[in-house]
PDB file of N, CA and C in Angstrom:
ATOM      1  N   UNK A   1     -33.205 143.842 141.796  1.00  0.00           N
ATOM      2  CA  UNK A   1     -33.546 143.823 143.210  1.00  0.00           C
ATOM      3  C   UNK A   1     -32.457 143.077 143.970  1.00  0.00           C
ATOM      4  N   UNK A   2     -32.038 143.513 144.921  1.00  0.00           N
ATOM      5  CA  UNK A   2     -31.028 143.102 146.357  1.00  0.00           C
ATOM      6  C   UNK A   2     -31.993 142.914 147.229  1.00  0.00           C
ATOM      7  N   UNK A   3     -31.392 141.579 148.016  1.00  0.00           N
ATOM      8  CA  UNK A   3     -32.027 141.651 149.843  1.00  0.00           C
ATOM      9  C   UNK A   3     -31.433 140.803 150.250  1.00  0.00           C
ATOM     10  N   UNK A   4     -31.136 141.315 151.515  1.00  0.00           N
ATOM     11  CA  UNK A   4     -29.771 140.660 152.348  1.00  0.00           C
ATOM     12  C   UNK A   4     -30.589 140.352 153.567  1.00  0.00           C
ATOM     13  N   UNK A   5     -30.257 139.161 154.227  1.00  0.00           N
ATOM     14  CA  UNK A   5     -31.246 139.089 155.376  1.00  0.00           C
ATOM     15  C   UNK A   5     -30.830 138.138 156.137  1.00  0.00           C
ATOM     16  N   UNK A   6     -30.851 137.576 157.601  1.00  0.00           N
ATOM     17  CA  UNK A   6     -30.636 136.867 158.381  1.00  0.00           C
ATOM     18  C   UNK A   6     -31.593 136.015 159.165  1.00  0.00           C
ATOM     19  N   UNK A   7     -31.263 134.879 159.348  1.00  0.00           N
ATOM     20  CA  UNK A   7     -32.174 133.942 160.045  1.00  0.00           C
ATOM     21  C   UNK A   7     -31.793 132.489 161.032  1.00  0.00           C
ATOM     22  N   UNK A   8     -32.367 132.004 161.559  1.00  0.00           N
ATOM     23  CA  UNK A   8     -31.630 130.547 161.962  1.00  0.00           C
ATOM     24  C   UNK A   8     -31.677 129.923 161.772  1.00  0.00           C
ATOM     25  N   UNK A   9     -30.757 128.639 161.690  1.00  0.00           N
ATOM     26  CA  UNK A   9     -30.900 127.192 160.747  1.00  0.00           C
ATOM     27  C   UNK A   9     -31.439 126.455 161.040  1.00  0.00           C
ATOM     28  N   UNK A  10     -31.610 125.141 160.510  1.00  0.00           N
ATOM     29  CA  UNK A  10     -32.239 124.109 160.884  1.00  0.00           C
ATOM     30  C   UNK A  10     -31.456 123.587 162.274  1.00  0.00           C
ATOM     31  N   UNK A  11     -29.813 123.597 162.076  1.00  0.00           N
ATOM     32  CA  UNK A  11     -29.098 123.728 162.977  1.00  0.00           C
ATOM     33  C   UNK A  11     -28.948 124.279 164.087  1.00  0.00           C
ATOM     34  N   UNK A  12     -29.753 125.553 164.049  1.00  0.00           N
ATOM     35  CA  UNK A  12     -29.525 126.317 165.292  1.00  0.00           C
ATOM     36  C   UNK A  12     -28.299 127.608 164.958  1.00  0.00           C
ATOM     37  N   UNK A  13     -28.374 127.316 163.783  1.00  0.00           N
ATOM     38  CA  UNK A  13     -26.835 128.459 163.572  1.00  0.00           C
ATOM     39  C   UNK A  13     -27.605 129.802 162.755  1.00  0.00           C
ATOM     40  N   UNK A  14     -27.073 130.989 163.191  1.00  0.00           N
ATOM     41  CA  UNK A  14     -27.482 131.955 162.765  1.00  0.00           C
ATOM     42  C   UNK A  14     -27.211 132.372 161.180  1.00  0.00           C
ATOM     43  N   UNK A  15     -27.535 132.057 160.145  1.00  0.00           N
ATOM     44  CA  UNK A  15     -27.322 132.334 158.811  1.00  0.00           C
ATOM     45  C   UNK A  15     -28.073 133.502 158.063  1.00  0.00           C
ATOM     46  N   UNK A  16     -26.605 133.836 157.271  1.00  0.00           N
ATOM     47  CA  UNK A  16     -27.009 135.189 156.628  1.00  0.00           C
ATOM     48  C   UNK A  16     -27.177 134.640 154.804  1.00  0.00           C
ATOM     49  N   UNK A  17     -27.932 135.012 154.326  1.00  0.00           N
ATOM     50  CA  UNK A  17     -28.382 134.934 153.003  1.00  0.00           C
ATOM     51  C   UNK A  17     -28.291 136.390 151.912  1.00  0.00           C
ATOM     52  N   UNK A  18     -28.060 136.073 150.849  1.00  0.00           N
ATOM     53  CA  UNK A  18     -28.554 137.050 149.887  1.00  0.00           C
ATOM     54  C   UNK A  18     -28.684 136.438 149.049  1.00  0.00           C
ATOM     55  N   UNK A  19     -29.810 137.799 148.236  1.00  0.00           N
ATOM     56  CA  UNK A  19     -30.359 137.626 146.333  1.00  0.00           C
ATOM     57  C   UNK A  19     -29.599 138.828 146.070  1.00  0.00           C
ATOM     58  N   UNK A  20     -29.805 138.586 144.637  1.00  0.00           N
ATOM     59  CA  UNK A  20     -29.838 139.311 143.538  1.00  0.00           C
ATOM     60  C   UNK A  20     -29.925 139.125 142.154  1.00  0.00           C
ATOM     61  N   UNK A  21     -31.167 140.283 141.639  1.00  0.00           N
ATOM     62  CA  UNK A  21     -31.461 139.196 140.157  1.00  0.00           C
ATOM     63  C   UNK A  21     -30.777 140.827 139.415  1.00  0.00           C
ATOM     64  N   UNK A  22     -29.611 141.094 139.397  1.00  0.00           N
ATOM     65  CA  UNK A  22     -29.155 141.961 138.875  1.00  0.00           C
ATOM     66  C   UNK A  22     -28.098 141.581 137.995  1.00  0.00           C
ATOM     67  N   UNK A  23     -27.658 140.068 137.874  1.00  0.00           N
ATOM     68  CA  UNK A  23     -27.070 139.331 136.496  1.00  0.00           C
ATOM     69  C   UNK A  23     -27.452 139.260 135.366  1.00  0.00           C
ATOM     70  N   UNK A  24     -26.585 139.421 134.351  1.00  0.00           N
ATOM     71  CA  UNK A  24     -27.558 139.108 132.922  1.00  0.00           C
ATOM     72  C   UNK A  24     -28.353 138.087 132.461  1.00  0.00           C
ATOM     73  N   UNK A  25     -28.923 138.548 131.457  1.00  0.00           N
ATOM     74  CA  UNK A  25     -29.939 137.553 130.813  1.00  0.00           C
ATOM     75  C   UNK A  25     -30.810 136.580 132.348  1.00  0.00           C
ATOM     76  N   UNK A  26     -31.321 137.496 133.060  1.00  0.00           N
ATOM     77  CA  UNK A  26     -32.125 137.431 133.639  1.00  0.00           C
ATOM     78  C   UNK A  26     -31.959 136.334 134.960  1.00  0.00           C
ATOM     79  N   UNK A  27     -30.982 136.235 135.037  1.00  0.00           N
ATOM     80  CA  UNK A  27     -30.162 134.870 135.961  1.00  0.00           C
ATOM     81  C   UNK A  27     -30.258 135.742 137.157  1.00  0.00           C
ATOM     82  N   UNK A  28     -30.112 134.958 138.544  1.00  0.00           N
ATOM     83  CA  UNK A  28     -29.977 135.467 139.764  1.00  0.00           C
ATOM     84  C   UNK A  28     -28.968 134.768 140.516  1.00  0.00           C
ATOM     85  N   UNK A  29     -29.022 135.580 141.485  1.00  0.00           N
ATOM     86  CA  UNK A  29     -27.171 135.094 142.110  1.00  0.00           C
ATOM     87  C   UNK A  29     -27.525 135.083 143.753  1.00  0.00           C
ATOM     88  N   UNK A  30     -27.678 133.458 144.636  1.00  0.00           N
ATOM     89  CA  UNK A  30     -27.951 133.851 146.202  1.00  0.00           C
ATOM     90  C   UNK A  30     -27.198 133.198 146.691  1.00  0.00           C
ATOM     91  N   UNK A  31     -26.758 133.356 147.900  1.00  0.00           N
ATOM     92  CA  UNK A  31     -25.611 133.360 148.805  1.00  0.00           C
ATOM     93  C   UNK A  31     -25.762 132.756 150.386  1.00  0.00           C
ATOM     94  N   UNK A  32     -25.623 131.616 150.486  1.00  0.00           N
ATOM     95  CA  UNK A  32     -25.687 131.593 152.401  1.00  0.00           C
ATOM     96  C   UNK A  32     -24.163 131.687 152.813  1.00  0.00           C
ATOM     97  N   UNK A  33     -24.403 132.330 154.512  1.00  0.00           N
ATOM     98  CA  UNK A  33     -23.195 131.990 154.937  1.00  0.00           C
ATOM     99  C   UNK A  33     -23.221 131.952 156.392  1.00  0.00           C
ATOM    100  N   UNK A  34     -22.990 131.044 157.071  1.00  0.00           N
ATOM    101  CA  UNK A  34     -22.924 130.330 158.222  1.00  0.00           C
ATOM    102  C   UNK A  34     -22.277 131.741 159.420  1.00  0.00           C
ATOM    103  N   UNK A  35     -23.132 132.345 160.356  1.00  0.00           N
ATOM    104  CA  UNK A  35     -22.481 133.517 160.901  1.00  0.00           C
ATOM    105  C   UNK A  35     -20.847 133.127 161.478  1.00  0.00           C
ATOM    106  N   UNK A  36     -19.788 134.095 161.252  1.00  0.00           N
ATOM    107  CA  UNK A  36     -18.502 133.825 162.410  1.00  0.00           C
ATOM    108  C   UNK A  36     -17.770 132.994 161.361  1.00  0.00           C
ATOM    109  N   UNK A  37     -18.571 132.564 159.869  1.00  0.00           N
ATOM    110  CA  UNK A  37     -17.002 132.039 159.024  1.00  0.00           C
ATOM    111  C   UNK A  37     -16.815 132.580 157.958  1.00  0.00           C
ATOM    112  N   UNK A  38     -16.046 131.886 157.330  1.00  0.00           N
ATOM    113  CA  UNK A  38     -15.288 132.464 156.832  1.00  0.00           C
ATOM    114  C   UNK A  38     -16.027 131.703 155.312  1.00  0.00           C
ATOM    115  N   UNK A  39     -15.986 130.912 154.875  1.00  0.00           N
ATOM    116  CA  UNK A  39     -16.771 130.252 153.927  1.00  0.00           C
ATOM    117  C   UNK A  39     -18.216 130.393 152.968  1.00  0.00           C
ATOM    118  N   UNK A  40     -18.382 131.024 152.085  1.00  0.00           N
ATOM    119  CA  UNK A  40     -19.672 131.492 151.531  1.00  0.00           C
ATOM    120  C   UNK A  40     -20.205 130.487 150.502  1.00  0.00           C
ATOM    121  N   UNK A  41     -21.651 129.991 150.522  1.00  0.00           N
ATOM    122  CA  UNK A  41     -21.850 128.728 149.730  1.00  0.00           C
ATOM    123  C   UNK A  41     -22.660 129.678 148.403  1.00  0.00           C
ATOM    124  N   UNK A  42     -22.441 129.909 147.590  1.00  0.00           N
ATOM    125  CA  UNK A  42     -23.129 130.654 146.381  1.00  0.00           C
ATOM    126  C   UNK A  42     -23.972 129.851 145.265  1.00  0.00           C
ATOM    127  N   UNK A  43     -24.980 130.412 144.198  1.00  0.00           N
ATOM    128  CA  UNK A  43     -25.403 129.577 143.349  1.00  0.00           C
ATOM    129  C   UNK A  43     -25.849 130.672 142.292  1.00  0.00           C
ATOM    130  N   UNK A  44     -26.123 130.374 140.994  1.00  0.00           N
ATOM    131  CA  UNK A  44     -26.136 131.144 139.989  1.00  0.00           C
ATOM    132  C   UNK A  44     -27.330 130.593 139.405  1.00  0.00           C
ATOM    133  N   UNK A  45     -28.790 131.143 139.245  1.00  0.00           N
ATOM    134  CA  UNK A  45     -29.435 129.991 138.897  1.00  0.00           C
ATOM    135  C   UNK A  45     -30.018 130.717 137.213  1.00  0.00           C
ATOM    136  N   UNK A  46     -30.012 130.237 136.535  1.00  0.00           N
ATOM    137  CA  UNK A  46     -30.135 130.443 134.801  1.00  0.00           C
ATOM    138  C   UNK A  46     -31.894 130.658 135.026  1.00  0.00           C
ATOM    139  N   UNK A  47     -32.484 129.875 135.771  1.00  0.00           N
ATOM    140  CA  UNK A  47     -33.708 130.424 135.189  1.00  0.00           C
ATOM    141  C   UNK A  47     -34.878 130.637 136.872  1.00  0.00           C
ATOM    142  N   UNK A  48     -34.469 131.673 137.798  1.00  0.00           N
ATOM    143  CA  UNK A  48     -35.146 131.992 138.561  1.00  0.00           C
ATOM    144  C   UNK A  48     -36.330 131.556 139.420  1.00  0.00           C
ATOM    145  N   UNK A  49     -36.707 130.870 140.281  1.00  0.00           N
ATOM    146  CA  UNK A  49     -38.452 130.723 140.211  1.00  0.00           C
ATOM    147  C   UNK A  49     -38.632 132.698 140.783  1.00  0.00           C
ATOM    148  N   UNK A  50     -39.948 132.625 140.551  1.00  0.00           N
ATOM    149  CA  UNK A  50     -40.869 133.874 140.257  1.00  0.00           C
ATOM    150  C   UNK A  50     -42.191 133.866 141.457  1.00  0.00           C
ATOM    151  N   UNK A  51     -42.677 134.249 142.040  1.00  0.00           N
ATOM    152  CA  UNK A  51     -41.878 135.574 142.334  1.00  0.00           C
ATOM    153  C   UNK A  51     -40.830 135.044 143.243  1.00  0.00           C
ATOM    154  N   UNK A  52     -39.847 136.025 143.732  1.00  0.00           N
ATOM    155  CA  UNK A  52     -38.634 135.731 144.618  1.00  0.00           C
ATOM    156  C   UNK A  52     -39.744 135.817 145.898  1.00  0.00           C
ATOM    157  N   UNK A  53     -38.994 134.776 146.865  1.00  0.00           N
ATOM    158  CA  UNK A  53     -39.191 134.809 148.383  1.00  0.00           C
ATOM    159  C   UNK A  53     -38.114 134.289 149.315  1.00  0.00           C
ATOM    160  N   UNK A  54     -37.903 134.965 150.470  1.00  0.00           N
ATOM    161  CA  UNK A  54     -36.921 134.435 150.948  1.00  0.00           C
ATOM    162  C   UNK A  54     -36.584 133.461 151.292  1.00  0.00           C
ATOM    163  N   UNK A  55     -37.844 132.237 151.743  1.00  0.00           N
ATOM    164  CA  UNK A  55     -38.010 130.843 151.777  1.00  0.00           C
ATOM    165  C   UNK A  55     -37.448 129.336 150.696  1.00  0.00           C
ATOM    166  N   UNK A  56     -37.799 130.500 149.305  1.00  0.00           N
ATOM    167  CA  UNK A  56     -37.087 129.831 148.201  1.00  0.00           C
ATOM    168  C   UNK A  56     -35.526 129.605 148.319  1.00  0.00           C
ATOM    169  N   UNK A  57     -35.550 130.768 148.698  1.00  0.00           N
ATOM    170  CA  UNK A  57     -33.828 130.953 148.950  1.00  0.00           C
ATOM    171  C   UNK A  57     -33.669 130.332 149.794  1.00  0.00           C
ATOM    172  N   UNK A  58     -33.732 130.550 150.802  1.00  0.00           N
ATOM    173  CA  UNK A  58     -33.519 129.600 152.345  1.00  0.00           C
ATOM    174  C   UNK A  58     -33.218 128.128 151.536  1.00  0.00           C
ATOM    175  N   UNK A  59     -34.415 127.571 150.965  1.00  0.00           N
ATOM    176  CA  UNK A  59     -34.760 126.113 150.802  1.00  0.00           C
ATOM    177  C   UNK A  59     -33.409 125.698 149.677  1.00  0.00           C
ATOM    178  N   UNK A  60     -32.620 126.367 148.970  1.00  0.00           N
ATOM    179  CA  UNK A  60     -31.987 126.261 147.959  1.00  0.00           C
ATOM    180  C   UNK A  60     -30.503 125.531 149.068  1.00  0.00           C
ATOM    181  N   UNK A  61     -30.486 126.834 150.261  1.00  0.00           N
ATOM    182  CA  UNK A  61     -29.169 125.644 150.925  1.00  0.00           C
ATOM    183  C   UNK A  61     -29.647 125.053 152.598  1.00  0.00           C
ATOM    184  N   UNK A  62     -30.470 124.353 151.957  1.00  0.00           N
ATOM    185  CA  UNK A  62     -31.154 123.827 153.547  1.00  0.00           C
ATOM    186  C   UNK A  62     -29.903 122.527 153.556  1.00  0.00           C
ATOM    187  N   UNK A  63     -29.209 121.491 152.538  1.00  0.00           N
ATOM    188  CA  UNK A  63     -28.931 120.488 152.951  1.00  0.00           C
ATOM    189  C   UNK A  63     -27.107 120.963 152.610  1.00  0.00           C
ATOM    190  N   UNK A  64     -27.038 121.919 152.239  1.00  0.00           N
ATOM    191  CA  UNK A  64     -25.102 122.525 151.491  1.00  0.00           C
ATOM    192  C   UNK A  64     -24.665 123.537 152.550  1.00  0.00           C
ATOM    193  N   UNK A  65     -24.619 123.400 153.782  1.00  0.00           N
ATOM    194  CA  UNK A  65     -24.298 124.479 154.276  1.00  0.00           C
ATOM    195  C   UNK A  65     -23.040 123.743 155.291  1.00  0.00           C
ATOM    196  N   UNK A  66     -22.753 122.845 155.305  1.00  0.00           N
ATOM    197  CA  UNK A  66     -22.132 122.323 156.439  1.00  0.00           C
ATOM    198  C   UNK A  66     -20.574 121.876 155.690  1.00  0.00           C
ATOM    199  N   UNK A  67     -20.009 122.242 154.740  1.00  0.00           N
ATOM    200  CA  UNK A  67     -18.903 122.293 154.129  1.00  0.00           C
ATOM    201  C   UNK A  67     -17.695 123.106 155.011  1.00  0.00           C
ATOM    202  N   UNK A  68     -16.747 122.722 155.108  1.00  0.00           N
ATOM    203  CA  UNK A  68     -15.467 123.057 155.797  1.00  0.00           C
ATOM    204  C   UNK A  68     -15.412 124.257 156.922  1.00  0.00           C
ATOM    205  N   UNK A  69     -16.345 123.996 157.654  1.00  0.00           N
ATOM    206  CA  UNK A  69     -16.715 124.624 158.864  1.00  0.00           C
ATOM    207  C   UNK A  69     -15.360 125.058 159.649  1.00  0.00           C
ATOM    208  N   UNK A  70     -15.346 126.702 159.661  1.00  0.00           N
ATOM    209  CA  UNK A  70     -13.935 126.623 160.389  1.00  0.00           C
ATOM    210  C   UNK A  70     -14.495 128.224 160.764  1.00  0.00           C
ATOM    211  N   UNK A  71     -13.691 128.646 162.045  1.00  0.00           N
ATOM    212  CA  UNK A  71     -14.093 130.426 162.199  1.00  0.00           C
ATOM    213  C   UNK A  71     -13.675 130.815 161.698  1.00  0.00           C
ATOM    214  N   UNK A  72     -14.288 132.292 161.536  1.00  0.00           N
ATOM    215  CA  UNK A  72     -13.585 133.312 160.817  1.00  0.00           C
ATOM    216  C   UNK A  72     -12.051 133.579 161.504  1.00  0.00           C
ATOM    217  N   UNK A  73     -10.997 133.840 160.595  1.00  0.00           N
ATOM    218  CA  UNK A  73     -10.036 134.351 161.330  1.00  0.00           C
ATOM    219  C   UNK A  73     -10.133 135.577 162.099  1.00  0.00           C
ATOM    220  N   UNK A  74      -9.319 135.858 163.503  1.00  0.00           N
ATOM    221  CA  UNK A  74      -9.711 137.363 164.377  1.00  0.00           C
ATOM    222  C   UNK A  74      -8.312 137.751 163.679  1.00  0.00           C
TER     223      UNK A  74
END
């Protein structure tokens, strides 16, 4: 399963997220990224919580998102 989805931060900043439990041996792979940069914060997690929700995810980079904040290049 994939799902890609968007929401706003605690910040006020528009953040885009993804899952996917399409890694081996049953591992999943989710993704925030701060809209307009360039910077993607990722995590690989070995043993999933169950069922997936997007909240879980959310909650995984509620406090890692504020790392080398810069725009995307135009």
């Amino acid at each position: 399963m994939q799902d890609e989805w968007t929401n706003v931060g605690r910040g006020g900043q528009l953040m885009k997220f993804t899952y996917s439990d399409e890694l081996p041996e049953g591992k999943v792979f989710l993704t925030a990224q701060i809209a307009g940069h360039e910077v993607v914060c990722s995590v690989i997690l070995p043993q999933p919580e169950l069922p997936f929700s997007r909240e879980g995810v959310e909650s995984h980079f509620e406090h890692g998102t504020d790392f080398g904040l810069r725009p995307r290049a135009k």
